[in-house]
Protein backbone atom coordinates (compact mmCIF):
# COMPACT_ATOMS: atom_id res chain seq x y z
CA UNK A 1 67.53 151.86 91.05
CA UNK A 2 65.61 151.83 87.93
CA UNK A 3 62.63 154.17 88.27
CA UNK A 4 64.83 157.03 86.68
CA UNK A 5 65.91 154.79 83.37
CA UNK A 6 64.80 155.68 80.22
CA UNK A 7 64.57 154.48 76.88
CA UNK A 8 67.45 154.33 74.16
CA UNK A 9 66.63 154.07 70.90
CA UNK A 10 67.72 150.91 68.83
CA UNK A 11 71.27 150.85 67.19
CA UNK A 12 71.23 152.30 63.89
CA UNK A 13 72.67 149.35 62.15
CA UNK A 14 71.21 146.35 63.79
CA UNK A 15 67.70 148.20 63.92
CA UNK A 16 67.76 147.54 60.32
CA UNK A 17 67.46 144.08 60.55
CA UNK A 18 64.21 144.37 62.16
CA UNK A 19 62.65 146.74 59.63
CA UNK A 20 63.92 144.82 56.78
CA UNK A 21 62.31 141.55 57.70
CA UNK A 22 58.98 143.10 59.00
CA UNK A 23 58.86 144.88 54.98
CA UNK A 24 56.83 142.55 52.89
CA UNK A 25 57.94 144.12 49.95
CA UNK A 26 59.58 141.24 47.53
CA UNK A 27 61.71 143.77 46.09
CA UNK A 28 63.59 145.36 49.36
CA UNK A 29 67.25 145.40 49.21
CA UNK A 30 69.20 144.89 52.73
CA UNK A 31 72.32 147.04 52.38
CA UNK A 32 72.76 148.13 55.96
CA UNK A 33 74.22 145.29 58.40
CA UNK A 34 77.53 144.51 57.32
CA UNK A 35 77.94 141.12 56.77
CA UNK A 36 79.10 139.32 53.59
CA UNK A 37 75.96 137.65 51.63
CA UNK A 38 76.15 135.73 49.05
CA UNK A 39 74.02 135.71 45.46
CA UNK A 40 71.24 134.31 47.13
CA UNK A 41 71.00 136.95 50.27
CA UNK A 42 72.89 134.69 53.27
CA UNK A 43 75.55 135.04 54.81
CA UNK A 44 76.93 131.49 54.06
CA UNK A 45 79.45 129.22 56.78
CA UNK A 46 82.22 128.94 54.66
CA UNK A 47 82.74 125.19 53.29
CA UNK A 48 86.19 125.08 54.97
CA UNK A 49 85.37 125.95 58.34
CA UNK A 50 82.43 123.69 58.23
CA UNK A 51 85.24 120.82 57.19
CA UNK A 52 87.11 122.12 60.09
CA UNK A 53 84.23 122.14 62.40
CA UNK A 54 83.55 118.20 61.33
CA UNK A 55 87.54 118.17 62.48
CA UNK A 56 86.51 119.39 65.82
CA UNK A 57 83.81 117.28 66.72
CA UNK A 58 85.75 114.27 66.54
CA UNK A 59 88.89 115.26 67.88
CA UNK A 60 87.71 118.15 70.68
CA UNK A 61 88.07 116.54 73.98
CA UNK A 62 87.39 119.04 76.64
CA UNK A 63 85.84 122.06 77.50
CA UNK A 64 87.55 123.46 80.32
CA UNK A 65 88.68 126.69 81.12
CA UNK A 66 91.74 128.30 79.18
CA UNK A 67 93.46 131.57 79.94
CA UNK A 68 92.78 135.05 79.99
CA UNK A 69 95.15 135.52 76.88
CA UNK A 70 92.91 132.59 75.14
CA UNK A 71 94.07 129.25 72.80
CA UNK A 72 97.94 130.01 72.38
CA UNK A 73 97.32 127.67 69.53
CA UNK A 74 95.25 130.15 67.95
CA UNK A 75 96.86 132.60 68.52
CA UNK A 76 100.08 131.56 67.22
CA UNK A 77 99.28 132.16 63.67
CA UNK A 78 98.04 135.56 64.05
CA UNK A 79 101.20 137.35 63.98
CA UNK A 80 102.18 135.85 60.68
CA UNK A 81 98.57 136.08 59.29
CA UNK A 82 98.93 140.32 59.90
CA UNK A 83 102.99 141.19 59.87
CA UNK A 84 104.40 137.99 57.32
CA UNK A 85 105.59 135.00 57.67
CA UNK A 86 109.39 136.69 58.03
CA UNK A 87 108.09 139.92 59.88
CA UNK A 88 111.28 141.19 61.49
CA UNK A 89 108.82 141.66 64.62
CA UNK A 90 107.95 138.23 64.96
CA UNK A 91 111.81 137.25 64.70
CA UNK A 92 112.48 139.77 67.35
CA UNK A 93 109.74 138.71 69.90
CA UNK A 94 108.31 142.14 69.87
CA UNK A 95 105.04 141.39 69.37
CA UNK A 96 101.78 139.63 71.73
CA UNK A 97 98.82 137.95 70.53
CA UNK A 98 95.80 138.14 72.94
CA UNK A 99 92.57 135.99 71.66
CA UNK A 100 89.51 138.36 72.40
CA UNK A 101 85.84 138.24 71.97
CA UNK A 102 85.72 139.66 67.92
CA UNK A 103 87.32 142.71 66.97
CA UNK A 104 84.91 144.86 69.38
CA UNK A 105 86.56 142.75 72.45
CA UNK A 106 90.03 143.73 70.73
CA UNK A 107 89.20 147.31 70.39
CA UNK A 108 87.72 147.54 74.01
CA UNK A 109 90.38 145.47 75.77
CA UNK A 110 93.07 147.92 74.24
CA UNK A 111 91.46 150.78 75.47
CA UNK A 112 90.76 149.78 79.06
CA UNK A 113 94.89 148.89 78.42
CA UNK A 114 95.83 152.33 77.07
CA UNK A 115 93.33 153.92 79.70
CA UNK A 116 95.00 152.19 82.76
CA UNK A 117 98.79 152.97 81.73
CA UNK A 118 98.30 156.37 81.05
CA UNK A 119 100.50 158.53 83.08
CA UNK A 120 97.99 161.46 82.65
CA UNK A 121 94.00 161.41 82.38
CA UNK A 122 91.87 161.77 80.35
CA UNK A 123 93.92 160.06 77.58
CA UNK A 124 93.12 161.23 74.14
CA UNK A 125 92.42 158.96 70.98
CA UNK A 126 92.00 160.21 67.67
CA UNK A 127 89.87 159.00 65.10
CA UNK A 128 88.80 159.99 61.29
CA UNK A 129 85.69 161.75 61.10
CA UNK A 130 83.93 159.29 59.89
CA UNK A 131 84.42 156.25 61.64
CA UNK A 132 82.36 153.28 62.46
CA UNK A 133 80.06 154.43 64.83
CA UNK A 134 80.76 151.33 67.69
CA UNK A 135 84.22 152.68 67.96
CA UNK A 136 83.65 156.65 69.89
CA UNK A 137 81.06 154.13 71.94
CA UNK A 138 83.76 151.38 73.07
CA UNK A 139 86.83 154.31 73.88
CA UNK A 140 84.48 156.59 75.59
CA UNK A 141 83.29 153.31 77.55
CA UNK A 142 86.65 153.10 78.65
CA UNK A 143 87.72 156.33 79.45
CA UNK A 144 88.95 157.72 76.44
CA UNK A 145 88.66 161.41 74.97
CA UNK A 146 87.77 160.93 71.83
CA UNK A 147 88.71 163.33 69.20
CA UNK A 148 88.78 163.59 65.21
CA UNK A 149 90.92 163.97 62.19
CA UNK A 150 89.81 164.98 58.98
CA UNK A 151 89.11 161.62 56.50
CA UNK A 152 86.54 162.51 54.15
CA UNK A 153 85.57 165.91 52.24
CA UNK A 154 82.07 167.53 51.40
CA UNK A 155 82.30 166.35 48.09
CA UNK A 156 82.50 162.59 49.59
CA UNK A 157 86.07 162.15 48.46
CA UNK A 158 89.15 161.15 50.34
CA UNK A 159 90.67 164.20 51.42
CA UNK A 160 94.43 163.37 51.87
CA UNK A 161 95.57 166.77 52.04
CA UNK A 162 93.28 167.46 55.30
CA UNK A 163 93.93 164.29 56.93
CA UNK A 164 97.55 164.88 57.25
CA UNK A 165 97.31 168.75 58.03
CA UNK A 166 94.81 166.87 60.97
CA UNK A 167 97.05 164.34 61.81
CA UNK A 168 99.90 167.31 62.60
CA UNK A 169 98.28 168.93 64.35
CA UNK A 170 97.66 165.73 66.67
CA UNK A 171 99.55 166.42 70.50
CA UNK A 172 102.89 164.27 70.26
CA UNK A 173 102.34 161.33 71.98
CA UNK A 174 98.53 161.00 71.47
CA UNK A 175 96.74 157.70 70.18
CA UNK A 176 95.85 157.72 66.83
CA UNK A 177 93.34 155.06 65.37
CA UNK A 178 93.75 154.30 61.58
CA UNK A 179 91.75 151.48 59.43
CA UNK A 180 94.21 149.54 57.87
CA UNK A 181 92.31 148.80 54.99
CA UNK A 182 88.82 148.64 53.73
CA UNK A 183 87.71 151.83 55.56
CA UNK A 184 84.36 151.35 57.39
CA UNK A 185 81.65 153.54 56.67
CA UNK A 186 83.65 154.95 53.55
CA UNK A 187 85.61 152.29 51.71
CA UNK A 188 88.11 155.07 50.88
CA UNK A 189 91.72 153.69 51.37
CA UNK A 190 94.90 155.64 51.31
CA UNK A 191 97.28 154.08 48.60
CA UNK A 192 100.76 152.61 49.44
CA UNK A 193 102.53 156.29 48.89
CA UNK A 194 100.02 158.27 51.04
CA UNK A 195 100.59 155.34 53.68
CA UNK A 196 104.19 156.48 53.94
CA UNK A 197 103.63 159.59 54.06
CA UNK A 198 101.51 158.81 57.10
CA UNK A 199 104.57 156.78 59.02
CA UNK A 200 106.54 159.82 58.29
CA UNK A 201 103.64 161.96 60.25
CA UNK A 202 103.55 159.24 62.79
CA UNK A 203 107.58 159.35 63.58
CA UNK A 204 107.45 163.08 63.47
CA UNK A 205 105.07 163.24 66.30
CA UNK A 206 106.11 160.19 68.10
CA UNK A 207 101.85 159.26 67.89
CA UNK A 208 100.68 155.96 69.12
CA UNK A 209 98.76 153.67 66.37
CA UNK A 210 95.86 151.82 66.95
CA UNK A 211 94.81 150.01 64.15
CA UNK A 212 91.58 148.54 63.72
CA UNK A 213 92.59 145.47 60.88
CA UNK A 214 88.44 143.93 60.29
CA UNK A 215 88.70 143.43 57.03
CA UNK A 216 91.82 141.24 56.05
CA UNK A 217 91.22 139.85 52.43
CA UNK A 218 88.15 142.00 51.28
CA UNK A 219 90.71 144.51 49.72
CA UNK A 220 92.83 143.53 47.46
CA UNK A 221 94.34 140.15 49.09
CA UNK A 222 94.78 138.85 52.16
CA UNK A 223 99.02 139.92 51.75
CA UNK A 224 98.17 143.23 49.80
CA UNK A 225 95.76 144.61 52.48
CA UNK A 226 97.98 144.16 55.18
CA UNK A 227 100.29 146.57 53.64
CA UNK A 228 100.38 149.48 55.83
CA UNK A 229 99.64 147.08 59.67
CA UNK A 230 103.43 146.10 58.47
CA UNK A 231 104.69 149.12 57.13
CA UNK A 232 104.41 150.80 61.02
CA UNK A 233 104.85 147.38 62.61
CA UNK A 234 108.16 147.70 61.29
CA UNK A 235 108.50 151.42 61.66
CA UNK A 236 107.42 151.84 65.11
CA UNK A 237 108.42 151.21 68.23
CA UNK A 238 105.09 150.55 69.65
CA UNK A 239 101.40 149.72 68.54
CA UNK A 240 98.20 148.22 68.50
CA UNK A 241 96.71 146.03 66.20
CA UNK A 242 92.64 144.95 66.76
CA UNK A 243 91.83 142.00 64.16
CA UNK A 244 88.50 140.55 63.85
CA UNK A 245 88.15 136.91 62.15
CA UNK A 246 84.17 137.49 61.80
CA UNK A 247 84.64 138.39 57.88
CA UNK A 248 87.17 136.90 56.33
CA UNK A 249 86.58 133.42 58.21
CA UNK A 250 82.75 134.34 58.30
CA UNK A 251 82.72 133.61 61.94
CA UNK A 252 80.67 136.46 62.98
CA UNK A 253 79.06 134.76 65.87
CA UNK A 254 81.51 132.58 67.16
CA UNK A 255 83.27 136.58 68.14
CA UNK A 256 87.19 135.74 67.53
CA UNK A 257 89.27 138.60 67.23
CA UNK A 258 93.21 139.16 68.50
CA UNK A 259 94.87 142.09 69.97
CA UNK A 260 98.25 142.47 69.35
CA UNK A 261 100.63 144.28 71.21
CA UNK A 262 104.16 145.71 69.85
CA UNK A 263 106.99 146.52 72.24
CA UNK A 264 110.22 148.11 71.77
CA UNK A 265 111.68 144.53 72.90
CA UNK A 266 111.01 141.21 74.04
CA UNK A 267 111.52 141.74 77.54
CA UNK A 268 108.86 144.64 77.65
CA UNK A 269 106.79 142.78 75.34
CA UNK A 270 106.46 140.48 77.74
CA UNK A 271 105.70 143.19 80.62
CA UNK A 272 102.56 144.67 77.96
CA UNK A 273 101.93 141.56 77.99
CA UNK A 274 100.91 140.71 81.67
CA UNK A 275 98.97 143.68 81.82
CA UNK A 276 96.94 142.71 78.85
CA UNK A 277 96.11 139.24 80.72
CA UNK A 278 95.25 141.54 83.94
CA UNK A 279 93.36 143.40 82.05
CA UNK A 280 91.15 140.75 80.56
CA UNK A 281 90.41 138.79 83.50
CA UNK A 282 88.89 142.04 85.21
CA UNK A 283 86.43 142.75 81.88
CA UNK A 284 85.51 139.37 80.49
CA UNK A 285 87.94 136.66 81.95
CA UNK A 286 88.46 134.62 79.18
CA UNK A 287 87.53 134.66 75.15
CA UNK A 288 85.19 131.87 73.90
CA UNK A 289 86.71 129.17 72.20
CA UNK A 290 85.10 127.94 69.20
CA UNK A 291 85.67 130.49 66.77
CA UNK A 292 89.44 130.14 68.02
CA UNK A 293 89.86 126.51 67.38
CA UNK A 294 88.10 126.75 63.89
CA UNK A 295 90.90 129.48 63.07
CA UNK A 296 93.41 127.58 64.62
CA UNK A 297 92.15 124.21 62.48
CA UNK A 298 92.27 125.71 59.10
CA UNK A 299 95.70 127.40 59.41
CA UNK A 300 97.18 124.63 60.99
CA UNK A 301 96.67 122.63 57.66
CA UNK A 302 97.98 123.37 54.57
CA UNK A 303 95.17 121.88 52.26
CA UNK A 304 92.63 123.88 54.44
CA UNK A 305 94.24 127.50 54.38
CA UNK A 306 94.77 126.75 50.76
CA UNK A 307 91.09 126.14 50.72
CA UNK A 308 90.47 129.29 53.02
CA UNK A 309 92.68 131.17 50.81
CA UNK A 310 90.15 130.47 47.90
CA UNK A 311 87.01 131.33 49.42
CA UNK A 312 88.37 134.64 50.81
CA UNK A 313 89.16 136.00 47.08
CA UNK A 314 85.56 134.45 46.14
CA UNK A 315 84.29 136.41 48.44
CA UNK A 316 86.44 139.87 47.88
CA UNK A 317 85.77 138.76 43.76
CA UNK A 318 82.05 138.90 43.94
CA UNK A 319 82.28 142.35 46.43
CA UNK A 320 84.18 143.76 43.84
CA UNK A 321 82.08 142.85 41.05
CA UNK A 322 78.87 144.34 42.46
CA UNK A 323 80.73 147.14 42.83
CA UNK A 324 81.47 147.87 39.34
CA UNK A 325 78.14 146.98 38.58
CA UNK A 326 76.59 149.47 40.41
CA UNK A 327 78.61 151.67 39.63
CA UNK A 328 77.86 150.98 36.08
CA UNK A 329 74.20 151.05 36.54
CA UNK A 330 74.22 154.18 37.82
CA UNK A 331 76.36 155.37 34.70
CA UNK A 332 73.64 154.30 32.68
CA UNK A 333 70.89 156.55 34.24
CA UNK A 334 73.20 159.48 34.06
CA UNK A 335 74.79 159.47 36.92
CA UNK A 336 78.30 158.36 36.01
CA UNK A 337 79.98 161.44 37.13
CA UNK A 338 77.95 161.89 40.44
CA UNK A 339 78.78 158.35 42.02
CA UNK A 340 82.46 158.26 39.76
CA UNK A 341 84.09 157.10 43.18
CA UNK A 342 82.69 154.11 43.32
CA UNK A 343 85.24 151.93 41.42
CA UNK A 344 87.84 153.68 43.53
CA UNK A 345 86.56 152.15 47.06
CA UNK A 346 87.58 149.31 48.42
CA UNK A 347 86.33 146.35 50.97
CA UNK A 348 82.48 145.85 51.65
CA UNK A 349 81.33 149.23 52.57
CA UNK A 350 80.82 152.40 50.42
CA UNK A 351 79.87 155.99 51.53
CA UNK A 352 77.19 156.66 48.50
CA UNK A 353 76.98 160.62 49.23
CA UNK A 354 73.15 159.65 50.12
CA UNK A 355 71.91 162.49 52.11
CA UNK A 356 69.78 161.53 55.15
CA UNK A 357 66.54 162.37 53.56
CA UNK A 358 67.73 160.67 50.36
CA UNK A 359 68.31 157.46 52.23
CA UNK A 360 64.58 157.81 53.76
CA UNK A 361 63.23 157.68 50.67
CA UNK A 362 65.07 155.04 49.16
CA UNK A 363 63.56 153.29 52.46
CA UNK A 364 60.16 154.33 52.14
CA UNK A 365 59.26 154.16 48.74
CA UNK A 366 61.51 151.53 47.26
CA UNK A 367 62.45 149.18 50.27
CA UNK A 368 66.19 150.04 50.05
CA UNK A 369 67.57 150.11 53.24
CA UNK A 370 70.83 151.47 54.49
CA UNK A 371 72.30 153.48 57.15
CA UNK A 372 70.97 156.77 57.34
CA UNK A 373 75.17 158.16 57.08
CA UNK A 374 74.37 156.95 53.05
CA UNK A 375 76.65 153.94 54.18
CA UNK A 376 76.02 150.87 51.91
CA UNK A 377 77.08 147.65 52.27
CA UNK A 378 78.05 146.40 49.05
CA UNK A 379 77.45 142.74 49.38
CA UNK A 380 74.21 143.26 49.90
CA UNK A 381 73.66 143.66 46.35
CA UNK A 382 73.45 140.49 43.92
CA UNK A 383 72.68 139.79 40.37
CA UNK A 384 69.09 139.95 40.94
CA UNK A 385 68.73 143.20 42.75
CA UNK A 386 71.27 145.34 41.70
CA UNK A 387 69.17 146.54 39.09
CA UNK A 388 66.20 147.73 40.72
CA UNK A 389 68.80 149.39 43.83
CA UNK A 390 70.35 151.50 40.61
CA UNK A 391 66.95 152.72 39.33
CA UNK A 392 65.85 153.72 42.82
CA UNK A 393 69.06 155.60 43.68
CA UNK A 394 68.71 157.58 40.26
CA UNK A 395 65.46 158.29 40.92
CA UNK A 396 66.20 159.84 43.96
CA UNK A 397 68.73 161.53 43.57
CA UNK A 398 67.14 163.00 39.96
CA UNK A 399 64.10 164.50 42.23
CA UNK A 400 66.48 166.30 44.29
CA UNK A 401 68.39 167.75 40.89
């Protein structure tokens, strides 16, 4: 069975985290993995779900099996989390909640869904070129042909202009993934026109939206980011919606995500539904809990989702201001017109322009690490080395003038 196997290399992203803590170099800079750190370099367990944890403990009385759709008490608050509190969708029924292993079980369980209900094979799903890298690996997993659409120019700029000429020329009736906000690797974001002008693309061609919603909060707000998931929920007879709680509850390895389901009705809401539970129990039977009843904890109380709330926009507050300060530093050195996109991304990631080689370097001979793409992630920058990351970026990319 095994005598023909061969060796894969390491993922790009989590090989990182291997060379960065075998580097003794006091000075490195992790800006690959992306997690949310904090000033001091961890990724912290926010106070509230630690309160809500203590919650747990003492009130947690079983551990027995729940279903393949997960804690209905969890995911009750979803849909209001993503569409609003008075989403029309909600009111109508139209919409399932499905508690999955993180976003990744989310993205997955959708395609194995989309894959088994398609009428004709192989079904295609469109994504922008870039993309996070885990998501052509979990749809061609499941079946999927996976295609692009344009996202990002040679000039590493949002290219709006190409993405909808793309996006037309996408077969009527195809799948069509979109980030709703915080674009990973870029951090470009279309604004609230260009989003409309995308629903008016998506109509035209009667396309299918999947949207991958990871990064709820890190934007602008937890309400402003969710801007366009509600524009099409509301617009559209029928979607997908992947949500990961990893970042903005900093669960990441508890894996709680949702996949939500829209329907034309309630009555074939229901019928997606059933398939989705089907589905499940043939890949992974049930989500684990945890992460679900923390969720479920903080937004059942007031006090605590006020509390939640807070630490969120800490969080997005601090992202943002490393941002601007790298952005700033690199103004210093000269470069203010190179890396003038900065301040315009959004959400912890940024595409730096970084060329491969450039990124090797910065490696090599400064101990800045990031994904060879030029993908940063911003929070891995903090007070102390944000500095020294701006010096060896502008040294870099001066040698190369």
């Amino acid at each position: 069975m095994f005598e023909s196997v061969t060796r894969l290399p390491d993922d790009a992203i989590l090989g990182l985290i291997q060379q960065v803590g075998a580097d003794p170099n006091p000075k490195k800079a992790a800006l690959g993995v992306g997690v949310y750190r904090d000033e001091t370099g961890v990724t912290p367990i926010l106070d509230v779900v630690k309160e809500a944890e203590r919650l747990l403990l003492q009130t947690e009385n079983t551990k027995a099996y729940i279903g393949s759709h997960g804690d209905p008490k969890f995911a009750r608050h979803i849909p209001a989390l993503l569409l609003g509190k008075t989403s029309p969708v909600v009111a109508e029924q139209r919409v399932s909640a499905t508690e999955t292993p993180g976003g990744c079980g989310a993205l997955r369980l959708g395609a194995d869904l989309i894959a088994g209900e398609a009428k004709q094979k192989p079904t295609r799903i469109w994504v922008p070129q870039p993309t996070w890298p885990n998501h052509v690996r979990l749809f061609s997993a499941a079946g999927l042909q996976v295609e692009h659409y344009p996202y990002v120019d040679k000039n590493n700029r949002l290219d709006f202009d190409a993405m909808m000429s793309g996006l037309r020329r996408v077969p009527a009736g195809d799948v069509v993934l979109f980030h709703a906000c915080c674009h990973n690797p870029t951090g470009f974001d279309p604004g609230v026109g260009q989003w409309k002008q995308i629903l008016e693309v998506v109509r035209e061609r009667n396309l299918f939206p999947f949207v991958d919603f990871a990064y709820q909060g890190f934007g602008e707000g937890l309400e402003e980011d969710a801007f366009a998931v509600r524009l099409l929920a509301e617009n559209v007879s029928e979607m997908l919606i992947a949500q990961s709680c990893s970042k903005n509850f900093g669960i990441y390895r508890e894996r709680t995500g949702t996949l939500l389901a829209i329907a034309p009705d309630a009555e074939q809401t229901v019928n997606v539904r059933s398939h989705i539970g089907v589905t499940a129990r043939g890949s992974y039977s049930h989500p684990p809990t945890h992460g679900g009843a923390v969720v479920d904890t903080i937004l059942s109380s007031p006090e605590l989702t006020a509390r939640w709330r807070e630490e969120v926009d800490g969080m997005r507050a601090r992202i943002h201001t490393m941002r601007n300060k790298l952005a700033d530093g690199l103004a210093a050195r000269g470069l203010g017109e190179r890396f003038d996109f900065l301040k315009t991304q959004r959400g912890m990631f940024s595409y730096t322009g970084l060329s491969k080689a450039q990124v090797g370097k910065l490696k090599d001979k400064y101990s800045v690490y990031m994904v060879d793409s030029g993908r940063m992630s911003v929070p891995g920058l903090n007070q102390k080395n944000v500095d020294y990351v701006c010096e060896a970026i502008a040294e870099v990319v001066k040698a190369d003038a």
